[in-house]
PDB file of N, CA and C in Angstrom:
ATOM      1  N   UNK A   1     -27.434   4.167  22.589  1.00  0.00           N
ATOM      2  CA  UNK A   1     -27.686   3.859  23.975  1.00  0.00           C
ATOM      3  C   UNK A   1     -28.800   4.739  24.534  1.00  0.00           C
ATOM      4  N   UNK A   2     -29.032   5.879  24.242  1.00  0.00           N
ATOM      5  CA  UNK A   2     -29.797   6.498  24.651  1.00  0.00           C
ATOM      6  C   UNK A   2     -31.333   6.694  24.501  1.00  0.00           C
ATOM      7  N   UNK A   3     -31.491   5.822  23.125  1.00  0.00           N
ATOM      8  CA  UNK A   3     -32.429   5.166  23.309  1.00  0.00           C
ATOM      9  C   UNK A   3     -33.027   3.817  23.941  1.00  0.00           C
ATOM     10  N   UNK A   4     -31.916   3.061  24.406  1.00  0.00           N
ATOM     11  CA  UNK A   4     -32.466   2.264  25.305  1.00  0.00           C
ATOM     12  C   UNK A   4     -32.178   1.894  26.678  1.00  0.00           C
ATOM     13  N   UNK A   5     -31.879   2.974  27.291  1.00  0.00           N
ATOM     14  CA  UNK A   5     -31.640   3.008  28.528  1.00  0.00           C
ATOM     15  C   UNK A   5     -31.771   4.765  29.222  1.00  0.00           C
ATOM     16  N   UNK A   6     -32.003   4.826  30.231  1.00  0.00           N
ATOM     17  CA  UNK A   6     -32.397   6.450  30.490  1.00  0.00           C
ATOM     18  C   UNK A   6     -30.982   6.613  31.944  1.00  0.00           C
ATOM     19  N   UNK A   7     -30.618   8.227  31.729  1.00  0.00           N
ATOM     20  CA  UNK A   7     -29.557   8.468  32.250  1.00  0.00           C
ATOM     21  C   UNK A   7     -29.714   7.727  33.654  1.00  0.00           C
ATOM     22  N   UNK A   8     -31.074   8.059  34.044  1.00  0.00           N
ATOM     23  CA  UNK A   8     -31.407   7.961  35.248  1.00  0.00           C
ATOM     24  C   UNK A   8     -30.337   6.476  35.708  1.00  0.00           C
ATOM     25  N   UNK A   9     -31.104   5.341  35.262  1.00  0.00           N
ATOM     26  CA  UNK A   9     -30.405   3.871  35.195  1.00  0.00           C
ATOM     27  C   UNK A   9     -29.261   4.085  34.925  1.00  0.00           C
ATOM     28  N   UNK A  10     -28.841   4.418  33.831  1.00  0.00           N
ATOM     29  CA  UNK A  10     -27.258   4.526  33.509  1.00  0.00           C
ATOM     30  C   UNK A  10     -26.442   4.762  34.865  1.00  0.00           C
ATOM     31  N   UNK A  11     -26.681   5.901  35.860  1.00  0.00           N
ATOM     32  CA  UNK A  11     -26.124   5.892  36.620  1.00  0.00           C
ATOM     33  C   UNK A  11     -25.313   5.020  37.450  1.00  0.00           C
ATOM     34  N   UNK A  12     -26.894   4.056  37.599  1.00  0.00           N
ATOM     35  CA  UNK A  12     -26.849   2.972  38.460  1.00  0.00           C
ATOM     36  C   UNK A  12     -25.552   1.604  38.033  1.00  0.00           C
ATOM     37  N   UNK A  13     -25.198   2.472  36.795  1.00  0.00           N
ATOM     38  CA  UNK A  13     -24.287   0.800  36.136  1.00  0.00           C
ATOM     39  C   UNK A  13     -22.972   1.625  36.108  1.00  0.00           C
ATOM     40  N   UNK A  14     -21.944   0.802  35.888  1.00  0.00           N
ATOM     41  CA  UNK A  14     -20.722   0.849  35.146  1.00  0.00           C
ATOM     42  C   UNK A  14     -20.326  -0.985  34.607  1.00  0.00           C
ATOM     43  N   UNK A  15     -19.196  -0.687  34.025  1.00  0.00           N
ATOM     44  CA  UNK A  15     -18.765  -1.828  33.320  1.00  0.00           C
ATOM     45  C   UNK A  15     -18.659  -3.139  33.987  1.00  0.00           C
ATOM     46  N   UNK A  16     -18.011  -3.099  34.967  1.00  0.00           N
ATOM     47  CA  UNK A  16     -17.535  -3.976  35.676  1.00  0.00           C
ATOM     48  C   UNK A  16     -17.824  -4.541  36.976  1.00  0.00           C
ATOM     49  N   UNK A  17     -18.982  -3.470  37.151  1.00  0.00           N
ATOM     50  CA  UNK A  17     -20.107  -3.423  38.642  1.00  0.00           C
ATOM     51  C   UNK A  17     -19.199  -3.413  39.684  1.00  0.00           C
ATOM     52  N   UNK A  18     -18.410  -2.400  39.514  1.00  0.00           N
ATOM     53  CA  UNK A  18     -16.926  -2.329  40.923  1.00  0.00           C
ATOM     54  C   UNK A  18     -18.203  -0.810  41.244  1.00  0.00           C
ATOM     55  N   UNK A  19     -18.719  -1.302  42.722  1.00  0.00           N
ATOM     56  CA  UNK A  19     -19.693  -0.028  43.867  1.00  0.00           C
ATOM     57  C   UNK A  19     -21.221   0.079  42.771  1.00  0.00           C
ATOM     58  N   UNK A  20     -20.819  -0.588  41.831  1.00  0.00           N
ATOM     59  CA  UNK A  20     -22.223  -0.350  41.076  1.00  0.00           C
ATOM     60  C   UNK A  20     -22.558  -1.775  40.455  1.00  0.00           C
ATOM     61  N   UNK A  21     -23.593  -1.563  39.585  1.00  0.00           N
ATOM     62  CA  UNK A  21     -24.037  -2.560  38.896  1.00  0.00           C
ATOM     63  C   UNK A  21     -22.959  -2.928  37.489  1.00  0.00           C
ATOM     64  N   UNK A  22     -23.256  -4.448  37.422  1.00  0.00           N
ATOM     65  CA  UNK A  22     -22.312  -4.926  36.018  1.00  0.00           C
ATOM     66  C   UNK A  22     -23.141  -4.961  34.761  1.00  0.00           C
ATOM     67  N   UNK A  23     -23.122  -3.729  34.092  1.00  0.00           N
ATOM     68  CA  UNK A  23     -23.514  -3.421  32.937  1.00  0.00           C
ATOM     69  C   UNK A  23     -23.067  -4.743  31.936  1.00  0.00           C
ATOM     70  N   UNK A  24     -21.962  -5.226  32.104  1.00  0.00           N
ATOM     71  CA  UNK A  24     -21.047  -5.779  31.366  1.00  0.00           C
ATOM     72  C   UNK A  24     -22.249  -7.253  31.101  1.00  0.00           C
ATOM     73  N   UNK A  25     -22.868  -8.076  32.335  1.00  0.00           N
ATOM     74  CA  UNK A  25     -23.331  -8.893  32.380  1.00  0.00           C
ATOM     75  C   UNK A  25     -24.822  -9.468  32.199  1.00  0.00           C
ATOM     76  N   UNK A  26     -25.472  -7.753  31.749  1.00  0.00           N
ATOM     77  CA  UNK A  26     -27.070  -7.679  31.893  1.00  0.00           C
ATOM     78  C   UNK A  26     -27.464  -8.575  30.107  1.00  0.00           C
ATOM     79  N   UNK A  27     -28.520  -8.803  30.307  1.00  0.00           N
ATOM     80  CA  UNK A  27     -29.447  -9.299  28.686  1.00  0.00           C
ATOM     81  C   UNK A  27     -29.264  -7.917  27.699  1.00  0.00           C
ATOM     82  N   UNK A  28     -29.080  -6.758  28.231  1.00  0.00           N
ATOM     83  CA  UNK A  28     -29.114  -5.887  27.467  1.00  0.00           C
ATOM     84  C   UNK A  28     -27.885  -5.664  25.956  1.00  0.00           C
ATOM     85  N   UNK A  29     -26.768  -5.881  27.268  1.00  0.00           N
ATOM     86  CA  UNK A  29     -25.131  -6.088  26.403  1.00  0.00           C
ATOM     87  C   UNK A  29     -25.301  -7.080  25.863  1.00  0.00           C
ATOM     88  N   UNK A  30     -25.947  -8.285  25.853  1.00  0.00           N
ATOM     89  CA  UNK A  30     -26.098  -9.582  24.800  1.00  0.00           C
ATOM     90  C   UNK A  30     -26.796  -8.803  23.592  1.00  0.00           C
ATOM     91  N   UNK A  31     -28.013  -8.292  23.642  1.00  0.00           N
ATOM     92  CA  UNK A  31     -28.814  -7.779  22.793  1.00  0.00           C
ATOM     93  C   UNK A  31     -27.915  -6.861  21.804  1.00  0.00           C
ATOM     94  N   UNK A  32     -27.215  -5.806  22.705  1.00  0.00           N
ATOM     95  CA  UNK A  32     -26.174  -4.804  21.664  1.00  0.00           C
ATOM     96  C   UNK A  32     -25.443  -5.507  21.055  1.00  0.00           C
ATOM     97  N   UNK A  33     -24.417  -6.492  21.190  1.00  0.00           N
ATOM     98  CA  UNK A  33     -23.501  -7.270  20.731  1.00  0.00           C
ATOM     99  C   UNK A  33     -23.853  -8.364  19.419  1.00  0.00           C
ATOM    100  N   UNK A  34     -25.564  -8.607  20.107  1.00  0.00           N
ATOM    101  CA  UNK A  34     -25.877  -9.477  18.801  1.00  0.00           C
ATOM    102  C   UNK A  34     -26.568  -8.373  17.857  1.00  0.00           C
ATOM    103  N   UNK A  35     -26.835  -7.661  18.020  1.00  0.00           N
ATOM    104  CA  UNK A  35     -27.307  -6.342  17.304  1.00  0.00           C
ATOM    105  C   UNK A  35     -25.807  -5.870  16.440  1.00  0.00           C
ATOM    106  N   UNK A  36     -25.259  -5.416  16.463  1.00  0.00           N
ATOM    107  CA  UNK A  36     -23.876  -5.237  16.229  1.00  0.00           C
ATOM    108  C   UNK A  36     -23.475  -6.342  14.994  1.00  0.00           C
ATOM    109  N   UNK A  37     -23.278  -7.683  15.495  1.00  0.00           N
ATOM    110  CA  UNK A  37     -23.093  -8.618  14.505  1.00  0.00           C
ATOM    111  C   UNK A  37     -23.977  -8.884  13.485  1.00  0.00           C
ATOM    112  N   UNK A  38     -25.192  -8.165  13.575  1.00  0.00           N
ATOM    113  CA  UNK A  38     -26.297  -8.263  12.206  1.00  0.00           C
ATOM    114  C   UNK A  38     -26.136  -7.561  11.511  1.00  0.00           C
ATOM    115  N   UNK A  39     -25.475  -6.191  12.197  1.00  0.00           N
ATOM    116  CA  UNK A  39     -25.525  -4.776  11.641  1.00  0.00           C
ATOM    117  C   UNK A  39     -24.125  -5.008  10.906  1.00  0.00           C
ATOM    118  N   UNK A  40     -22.925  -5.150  10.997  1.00  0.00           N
ATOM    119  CA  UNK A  40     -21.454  -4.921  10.962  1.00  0.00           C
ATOM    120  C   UNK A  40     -20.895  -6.109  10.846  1.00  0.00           C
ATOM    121  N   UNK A  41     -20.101  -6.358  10.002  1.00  0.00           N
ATOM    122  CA  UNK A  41     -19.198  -7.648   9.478  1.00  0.00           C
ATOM    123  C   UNK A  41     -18.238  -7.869  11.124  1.00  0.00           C
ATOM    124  N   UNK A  42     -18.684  -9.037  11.282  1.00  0.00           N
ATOM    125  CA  UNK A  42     -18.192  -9.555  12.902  1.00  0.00           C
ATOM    126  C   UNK A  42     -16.920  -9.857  12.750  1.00  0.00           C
ATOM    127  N   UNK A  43     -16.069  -9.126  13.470  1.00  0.00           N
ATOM    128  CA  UNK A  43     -14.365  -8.924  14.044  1.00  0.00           C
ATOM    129  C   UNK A  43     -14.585  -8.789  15.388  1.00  0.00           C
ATOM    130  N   UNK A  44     -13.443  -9.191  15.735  1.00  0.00           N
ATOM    131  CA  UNK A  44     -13.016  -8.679  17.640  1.00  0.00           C
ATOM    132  C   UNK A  44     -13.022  -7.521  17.939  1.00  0.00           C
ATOM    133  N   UNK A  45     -12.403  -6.604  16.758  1.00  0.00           N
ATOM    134  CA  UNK A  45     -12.278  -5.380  16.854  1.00  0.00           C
ATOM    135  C   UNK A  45     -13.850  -4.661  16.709  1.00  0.00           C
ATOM    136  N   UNK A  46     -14.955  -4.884  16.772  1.00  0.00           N
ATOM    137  CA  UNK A  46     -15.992  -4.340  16.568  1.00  0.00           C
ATOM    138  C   UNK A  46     -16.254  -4.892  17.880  1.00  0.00           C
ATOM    139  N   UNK A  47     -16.576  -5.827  18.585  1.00  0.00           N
ATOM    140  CA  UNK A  47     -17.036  -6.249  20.191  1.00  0.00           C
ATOM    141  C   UNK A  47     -15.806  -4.956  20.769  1.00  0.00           C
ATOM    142  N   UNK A  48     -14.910  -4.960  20.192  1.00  0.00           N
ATOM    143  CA  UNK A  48     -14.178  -4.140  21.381  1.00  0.00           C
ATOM    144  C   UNK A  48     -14.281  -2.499  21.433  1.00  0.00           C
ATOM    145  N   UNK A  49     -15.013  -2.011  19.708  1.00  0.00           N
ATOM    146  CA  UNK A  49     -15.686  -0.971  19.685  1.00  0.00           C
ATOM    147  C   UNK A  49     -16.734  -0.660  20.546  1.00  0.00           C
ATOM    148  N   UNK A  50     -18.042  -1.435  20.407  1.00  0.00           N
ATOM    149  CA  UNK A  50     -19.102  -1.811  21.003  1.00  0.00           C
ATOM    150  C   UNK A  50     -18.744  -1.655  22.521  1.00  0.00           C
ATOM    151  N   UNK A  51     -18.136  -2.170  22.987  1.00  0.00           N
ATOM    152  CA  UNK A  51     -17.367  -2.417  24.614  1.00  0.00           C
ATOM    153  C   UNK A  51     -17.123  -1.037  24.954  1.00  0.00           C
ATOM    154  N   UNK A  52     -16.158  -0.477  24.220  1.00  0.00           N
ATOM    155  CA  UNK A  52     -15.660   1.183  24.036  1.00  0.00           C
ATOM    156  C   UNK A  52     -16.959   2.085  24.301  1.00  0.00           C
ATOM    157  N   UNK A  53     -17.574   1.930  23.443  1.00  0.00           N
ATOM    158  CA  UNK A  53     -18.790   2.944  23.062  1.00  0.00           C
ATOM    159  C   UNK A  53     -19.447   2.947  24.834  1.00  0.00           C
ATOM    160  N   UNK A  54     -19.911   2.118  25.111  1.00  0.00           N
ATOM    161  CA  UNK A  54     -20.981   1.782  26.572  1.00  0.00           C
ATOM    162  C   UNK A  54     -20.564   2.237  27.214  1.00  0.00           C
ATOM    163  N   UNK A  55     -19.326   1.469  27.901  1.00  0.00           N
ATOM    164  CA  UNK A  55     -18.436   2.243  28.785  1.00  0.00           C
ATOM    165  C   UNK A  55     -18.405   3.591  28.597  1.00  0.00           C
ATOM    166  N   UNK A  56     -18.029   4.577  27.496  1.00  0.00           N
ATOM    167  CA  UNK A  56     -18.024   5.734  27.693  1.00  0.00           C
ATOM    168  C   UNK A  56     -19.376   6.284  27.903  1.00  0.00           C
ATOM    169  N   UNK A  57     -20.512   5.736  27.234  1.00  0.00           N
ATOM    170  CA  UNK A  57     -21.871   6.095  27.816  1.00  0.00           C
ATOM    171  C   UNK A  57     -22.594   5.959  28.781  1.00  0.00           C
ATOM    172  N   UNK A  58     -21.829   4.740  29.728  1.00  0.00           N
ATOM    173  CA  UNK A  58     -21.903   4.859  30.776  1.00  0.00           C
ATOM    174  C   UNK A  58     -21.509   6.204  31.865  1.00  0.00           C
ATOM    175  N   UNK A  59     -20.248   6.113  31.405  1.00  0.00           N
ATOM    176  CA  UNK A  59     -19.453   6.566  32.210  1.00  0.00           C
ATOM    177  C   UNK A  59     -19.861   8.415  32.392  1.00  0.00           C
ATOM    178  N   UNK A  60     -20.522   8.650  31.517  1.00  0.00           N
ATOM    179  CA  UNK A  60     -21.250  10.721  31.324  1.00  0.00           C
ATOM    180  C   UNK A  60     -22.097  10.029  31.427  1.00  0.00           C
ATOM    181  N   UNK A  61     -23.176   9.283  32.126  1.00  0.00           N
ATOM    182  CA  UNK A  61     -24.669   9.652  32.188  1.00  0.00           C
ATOM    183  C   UNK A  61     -24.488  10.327  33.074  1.00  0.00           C
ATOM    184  N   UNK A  62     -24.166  10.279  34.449  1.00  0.00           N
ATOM    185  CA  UNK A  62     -24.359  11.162  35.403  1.00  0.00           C
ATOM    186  C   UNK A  62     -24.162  13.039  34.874  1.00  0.00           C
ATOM    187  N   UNK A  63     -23.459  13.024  34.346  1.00  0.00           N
ATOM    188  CA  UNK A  63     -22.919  14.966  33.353  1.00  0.00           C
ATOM    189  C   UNK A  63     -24.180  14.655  32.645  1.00  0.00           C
ATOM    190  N   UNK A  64     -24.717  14.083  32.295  1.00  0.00           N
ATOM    191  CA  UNK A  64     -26.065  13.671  31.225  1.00  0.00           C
ATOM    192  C   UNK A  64     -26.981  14.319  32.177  1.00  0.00           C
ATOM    193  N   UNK A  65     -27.066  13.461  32.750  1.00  0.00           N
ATOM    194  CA  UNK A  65     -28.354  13.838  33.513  1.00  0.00           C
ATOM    195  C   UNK A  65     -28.615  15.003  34.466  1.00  0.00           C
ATOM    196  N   UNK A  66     -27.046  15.673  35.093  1.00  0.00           N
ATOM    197  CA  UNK A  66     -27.013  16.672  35.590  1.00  0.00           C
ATOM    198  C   UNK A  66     -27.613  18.243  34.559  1.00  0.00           C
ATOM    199  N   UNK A  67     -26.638  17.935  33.687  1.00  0.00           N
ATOM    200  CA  UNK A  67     -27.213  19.310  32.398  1.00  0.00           C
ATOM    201  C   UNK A  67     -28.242  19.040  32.481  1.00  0.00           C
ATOM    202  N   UNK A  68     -28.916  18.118  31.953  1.00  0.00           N
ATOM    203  CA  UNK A  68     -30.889  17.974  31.956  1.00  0.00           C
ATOM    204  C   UNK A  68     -31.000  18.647  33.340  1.00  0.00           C
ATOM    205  N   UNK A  69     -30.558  18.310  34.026  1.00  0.00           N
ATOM    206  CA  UNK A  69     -31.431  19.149  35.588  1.00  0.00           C
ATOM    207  C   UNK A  69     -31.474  20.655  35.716  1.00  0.00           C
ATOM    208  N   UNK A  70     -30.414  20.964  34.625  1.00  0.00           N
ATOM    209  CA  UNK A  70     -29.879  22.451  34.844  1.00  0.00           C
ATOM    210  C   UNK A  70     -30.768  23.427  34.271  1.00  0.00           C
TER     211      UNK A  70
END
């Protein structure tokens, strides 16, 4: 993720765009997901890895980007 998106933006999202933006719904999460299925033998359980992963990288950009300030 951190290569394709900068904390800065990250901020601006979470999963579900509850007070923020819906990460969940951008071209980007299509791109990871079909990225994912080229990379990794396609199960549910890998979309729900994938799902896992963002969300939590979502969720520390802001601690991300604060340490960088520090």
């Amino acid at each position: 993720m951190r290569f394709l998106i900068a904390n800065q933006l990250g901020v601006l999202y979470n999963w579900r765009g509850k007070d923020k933006l819906a990460f969940k719904d951008t071209k980007l999460m299509e791109i990871i997901y079909d990225a994912g299925k080229i990379n990794f033998q396609q199960t549910d359980k890998n979309d729900a890895r994938i799902e896992k992963t963002v969300k939590e990288w979502l969720k520390f950009s802001k601690s991300r980007l604060n340490k960088k300030k520090s």
